[in-house]
N, C-alpha and C. Protein backbone atom coordinates (compact mmCIF):
# COMPACT_ATOMS: atom_id res chain seq x y z
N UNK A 1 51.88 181.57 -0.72
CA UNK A 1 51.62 180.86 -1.96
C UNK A 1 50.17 180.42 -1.95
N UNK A 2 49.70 180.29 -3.04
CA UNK A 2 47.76 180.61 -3.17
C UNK A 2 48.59 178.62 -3.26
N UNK A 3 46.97 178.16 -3.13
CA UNK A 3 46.67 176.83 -3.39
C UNK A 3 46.13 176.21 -4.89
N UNK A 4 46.23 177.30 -5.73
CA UNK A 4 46.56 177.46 -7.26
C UNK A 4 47.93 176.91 -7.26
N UNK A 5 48.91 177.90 -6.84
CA UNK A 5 50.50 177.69 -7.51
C UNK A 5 50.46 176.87 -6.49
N UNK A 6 50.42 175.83 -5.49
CA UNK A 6 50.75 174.62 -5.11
C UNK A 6 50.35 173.39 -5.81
N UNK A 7 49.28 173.29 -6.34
CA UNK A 7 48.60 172.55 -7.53
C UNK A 7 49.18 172.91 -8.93
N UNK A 8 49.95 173.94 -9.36
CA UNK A 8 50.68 174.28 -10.39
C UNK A 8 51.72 173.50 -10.32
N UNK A 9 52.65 173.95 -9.10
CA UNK A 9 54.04 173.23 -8.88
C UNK A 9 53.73 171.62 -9.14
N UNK A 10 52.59 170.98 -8.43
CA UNK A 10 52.65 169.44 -7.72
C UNK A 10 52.53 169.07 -9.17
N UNK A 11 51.58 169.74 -10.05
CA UNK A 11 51.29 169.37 -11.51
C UNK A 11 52.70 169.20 -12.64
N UNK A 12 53.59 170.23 -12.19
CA UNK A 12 55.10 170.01 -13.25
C UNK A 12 55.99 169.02 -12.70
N UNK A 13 55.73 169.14 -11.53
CA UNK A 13 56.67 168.01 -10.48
C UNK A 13 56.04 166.58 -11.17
N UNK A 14 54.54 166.57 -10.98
CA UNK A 14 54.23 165.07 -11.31
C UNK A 14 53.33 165.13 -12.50
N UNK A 15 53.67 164.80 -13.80
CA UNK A 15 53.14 165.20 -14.84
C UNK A 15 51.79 163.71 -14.49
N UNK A 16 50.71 164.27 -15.45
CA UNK A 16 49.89 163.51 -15.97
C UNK A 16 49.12 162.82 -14.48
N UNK A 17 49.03 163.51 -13.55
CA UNK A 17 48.25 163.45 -12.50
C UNK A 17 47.03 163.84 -12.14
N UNK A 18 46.72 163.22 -11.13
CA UNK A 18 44.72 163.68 -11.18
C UNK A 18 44.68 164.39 -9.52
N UNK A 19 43.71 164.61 -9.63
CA UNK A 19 43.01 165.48 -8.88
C UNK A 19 43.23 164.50 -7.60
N UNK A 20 43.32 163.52 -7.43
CA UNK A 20 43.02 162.03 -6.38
C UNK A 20 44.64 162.26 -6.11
N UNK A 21 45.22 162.53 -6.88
CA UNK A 21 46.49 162.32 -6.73
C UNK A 21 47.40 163.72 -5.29
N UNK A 22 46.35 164.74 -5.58
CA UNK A 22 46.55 166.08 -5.24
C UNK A 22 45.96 165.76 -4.09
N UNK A 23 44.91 165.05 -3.88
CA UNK A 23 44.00 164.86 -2.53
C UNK A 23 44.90 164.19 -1.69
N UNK A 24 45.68 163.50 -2.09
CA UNK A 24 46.33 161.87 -1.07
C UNK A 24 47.23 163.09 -0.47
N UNK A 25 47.74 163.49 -1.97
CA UNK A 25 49.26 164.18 -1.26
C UNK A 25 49.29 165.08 -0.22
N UNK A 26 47.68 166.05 -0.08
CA UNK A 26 47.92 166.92 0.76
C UNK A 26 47.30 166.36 2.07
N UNK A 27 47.03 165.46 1.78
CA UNK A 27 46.54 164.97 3.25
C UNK A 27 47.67 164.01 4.10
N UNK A 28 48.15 163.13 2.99
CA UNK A 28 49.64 162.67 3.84
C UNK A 28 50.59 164.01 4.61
N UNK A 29 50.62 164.98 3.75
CA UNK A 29 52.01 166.65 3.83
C UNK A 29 51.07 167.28 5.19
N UNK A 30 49.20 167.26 5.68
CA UNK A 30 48.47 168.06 6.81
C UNK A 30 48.71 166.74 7.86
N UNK A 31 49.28 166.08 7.67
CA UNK A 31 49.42 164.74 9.14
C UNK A 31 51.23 165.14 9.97
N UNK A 32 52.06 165.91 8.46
CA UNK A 32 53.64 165.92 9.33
C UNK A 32 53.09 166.69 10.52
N UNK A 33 54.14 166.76 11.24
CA UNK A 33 54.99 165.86 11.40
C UNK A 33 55.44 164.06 11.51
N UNK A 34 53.25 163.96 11.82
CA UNK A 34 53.06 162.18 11.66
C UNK A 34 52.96 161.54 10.76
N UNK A 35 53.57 160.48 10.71
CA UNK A 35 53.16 159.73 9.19
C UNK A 35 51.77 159.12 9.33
N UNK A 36 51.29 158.76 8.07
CA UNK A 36 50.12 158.15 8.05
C UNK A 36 49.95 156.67 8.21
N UNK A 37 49.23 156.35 8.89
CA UNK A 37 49.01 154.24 8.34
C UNK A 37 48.03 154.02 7.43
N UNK A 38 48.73 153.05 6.56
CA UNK A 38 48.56 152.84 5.63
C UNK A 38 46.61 152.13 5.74
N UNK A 39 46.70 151.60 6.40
CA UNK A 39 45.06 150.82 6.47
C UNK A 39 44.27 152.21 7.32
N UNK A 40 44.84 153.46 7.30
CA UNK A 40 43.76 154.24 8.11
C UNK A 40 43.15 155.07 6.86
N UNK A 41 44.04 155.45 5.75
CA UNK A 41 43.79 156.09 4.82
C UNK A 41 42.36 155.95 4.21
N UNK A 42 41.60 155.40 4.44
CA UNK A 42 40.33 155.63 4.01
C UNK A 42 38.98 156.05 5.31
N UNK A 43 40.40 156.17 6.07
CA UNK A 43 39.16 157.36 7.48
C UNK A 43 39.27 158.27 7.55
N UNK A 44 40.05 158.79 6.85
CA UNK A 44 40.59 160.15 6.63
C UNK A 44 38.99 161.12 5.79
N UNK A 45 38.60 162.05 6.48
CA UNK A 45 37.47 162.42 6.02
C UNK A 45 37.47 163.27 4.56
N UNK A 46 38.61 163.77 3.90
CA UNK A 46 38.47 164.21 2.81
C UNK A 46 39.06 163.14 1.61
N UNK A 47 38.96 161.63 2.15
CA UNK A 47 39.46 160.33 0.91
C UNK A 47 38.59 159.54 1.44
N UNK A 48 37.28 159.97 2.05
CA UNK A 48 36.52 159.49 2.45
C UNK A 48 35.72 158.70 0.90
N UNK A 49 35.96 159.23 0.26
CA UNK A 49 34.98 159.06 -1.52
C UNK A 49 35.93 158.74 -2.00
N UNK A 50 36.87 158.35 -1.74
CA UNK A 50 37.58 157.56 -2.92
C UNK A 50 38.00 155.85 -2.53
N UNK A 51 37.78 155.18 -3.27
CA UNK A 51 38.55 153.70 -3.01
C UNK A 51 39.60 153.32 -2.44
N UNK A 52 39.32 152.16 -1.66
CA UNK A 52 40.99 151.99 -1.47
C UNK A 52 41.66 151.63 -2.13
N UNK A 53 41.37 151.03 -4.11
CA UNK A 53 42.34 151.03 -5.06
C UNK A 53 42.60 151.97 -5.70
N UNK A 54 42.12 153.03 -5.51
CA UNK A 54 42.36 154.56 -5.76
C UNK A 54 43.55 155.31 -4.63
N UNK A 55 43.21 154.90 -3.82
CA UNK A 55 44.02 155.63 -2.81
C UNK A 55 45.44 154.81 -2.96
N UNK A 56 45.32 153.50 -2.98
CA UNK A 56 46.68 152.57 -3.01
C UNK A 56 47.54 153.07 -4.56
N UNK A 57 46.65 153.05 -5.63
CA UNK A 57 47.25 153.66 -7.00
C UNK A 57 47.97 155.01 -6.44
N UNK A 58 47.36 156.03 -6.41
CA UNK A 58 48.25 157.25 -5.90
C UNK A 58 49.56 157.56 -5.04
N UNK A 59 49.33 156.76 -4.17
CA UNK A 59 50.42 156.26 -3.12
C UNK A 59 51.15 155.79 -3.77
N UNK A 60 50.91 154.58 -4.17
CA UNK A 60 52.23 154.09 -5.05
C UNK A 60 52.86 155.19 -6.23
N UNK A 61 52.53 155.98 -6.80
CA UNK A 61 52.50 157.06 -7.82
C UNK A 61 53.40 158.15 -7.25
N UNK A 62 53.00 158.44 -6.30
CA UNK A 62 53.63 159.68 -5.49
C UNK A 62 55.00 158.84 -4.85
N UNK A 63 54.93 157.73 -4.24
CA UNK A 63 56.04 157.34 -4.09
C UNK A 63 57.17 157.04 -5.08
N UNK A 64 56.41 156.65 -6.40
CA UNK A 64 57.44 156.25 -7.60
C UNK A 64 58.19 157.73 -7.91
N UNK A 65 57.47 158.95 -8.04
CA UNK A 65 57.71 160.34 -8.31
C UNK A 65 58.45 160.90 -6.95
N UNK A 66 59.11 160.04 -6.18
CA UNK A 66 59.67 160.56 -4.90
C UNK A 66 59.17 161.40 -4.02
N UNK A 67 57.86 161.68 -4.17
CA UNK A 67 57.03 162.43 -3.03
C UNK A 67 56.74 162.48 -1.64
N UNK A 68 56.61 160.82 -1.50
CA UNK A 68 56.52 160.72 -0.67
C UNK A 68 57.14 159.27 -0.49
N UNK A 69 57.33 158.82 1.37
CA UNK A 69 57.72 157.23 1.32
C UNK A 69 56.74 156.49 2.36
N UNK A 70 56.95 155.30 2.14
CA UNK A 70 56.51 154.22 2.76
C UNK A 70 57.56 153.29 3.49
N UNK A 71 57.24 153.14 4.82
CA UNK A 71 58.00 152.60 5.77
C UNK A 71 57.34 151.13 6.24
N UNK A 72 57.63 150.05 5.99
CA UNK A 72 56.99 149.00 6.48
C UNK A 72 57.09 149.06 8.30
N UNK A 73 55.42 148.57 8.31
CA UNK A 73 55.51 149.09 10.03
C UNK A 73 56.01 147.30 10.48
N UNK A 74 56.69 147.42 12.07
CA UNK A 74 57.08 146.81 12.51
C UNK A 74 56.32 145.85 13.50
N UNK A 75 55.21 146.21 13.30
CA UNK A 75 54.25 145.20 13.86
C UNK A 75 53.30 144.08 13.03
N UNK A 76 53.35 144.75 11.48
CA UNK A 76 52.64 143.97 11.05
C UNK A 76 53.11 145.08 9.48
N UNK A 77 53.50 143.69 9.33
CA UNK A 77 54.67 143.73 7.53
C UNK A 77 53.59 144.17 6.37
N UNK A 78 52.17 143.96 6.30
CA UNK A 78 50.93 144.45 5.54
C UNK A 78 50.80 145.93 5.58
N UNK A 79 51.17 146.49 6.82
CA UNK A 79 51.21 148.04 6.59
C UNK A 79 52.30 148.99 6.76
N UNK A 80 51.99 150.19 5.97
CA UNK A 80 53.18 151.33 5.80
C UNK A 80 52.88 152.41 6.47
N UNK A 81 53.85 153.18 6.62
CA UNK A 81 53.79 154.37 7.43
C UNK A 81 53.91 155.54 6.46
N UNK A 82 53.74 156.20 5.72
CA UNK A 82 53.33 157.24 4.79
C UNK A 82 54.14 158.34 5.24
N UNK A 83 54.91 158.80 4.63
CA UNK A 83 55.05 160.37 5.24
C UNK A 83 56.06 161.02 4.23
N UNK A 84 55.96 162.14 3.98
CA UNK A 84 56.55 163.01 2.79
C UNK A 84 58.04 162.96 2.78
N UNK A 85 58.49 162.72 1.70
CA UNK A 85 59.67 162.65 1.34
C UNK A 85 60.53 163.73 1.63
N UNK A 86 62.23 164.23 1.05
CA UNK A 86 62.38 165.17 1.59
C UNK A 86 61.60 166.19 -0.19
N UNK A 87 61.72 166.28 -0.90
CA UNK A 87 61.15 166.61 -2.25
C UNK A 87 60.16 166.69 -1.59
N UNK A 88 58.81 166.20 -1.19
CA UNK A 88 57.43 166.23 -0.83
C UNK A 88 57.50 166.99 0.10
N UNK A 89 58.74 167.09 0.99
CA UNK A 89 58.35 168.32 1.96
C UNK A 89 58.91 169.83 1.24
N UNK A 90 59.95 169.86 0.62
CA UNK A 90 60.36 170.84 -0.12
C UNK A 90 58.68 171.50 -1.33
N UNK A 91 58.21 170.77 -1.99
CA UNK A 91 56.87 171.19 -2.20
C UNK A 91 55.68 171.88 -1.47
N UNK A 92 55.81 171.07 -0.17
CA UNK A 92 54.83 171.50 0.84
C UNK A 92 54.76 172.83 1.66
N UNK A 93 56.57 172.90 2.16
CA UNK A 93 56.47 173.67 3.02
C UNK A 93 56.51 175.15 2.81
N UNK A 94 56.95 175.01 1.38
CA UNK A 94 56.94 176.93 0.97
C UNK A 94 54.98 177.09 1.11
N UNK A 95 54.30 176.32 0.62
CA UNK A 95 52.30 176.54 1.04
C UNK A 95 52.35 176.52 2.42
N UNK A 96 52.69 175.71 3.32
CA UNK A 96 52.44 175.80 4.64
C UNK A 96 53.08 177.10 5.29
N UNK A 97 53.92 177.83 4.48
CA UNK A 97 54.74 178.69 5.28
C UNK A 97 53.93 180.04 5.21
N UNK A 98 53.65 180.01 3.95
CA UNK A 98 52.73 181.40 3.51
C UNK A 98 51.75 181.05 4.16
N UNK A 99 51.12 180.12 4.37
CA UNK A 99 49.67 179.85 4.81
C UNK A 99 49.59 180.24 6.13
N UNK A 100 50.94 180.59 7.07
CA UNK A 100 51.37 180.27 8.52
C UNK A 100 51.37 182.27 8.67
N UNK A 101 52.18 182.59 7.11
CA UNK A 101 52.36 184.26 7.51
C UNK A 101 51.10 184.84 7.14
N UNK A 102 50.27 184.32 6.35
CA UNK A 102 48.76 185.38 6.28
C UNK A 102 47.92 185.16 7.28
N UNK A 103 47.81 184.06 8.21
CA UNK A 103 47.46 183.68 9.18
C UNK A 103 47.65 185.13 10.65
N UNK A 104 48.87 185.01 10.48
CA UNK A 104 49.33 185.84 11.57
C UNK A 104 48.76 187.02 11.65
């Protein structure tokens, strides 16, 4: 699957979304099997240019659209653990799979 029709799909799945929105998601879906923390998300070198009220809007967005979830971490109740839903992985993994067989 080209990275066109993954940006096609993510676009009918989540109507009226931006480009920021496409950035979060594929960078939370290139961390599985790890989830993300929530206060690291702006070291991440390709959300490097975006805000952290940009990045927090999307997150919350993708989570409302079941994409992805947030796990309150157990050390400290201020941060979440990020990681793709089962829908967010059902999106992901048909791109990661093709991406895995042209590879080969």
């Amino acid at each position: 699957m080209k990275l066109s029709i993954l940006l096609a799909k993510f676009r009918a799945e989540c109507k009226n979304f931006s480009i920021c929105h496409f950035t979060v998601f594929t960078n939370i879906a290139e961390s599985e099997p790890f989830p993300v923390l929530s206060s690291t998300m702006t070291d991440i070198p390709n959300l490097s240019n975006l805000s952290k009220t940009t990045i927090h809007r999307a997150v919350r967005d993708l989570e409302k659209h079941g994409l992805i979830t947030r796990e309150i971490a157990a050390t400290d109740g201020r941060l979440f653990y990020i990681s793709l839903s089962d829908k967010g992985k059902n999106l992901w993994h048909p791109y990661l799979q093709d991406c895995e067989a042209h590879a080969a």
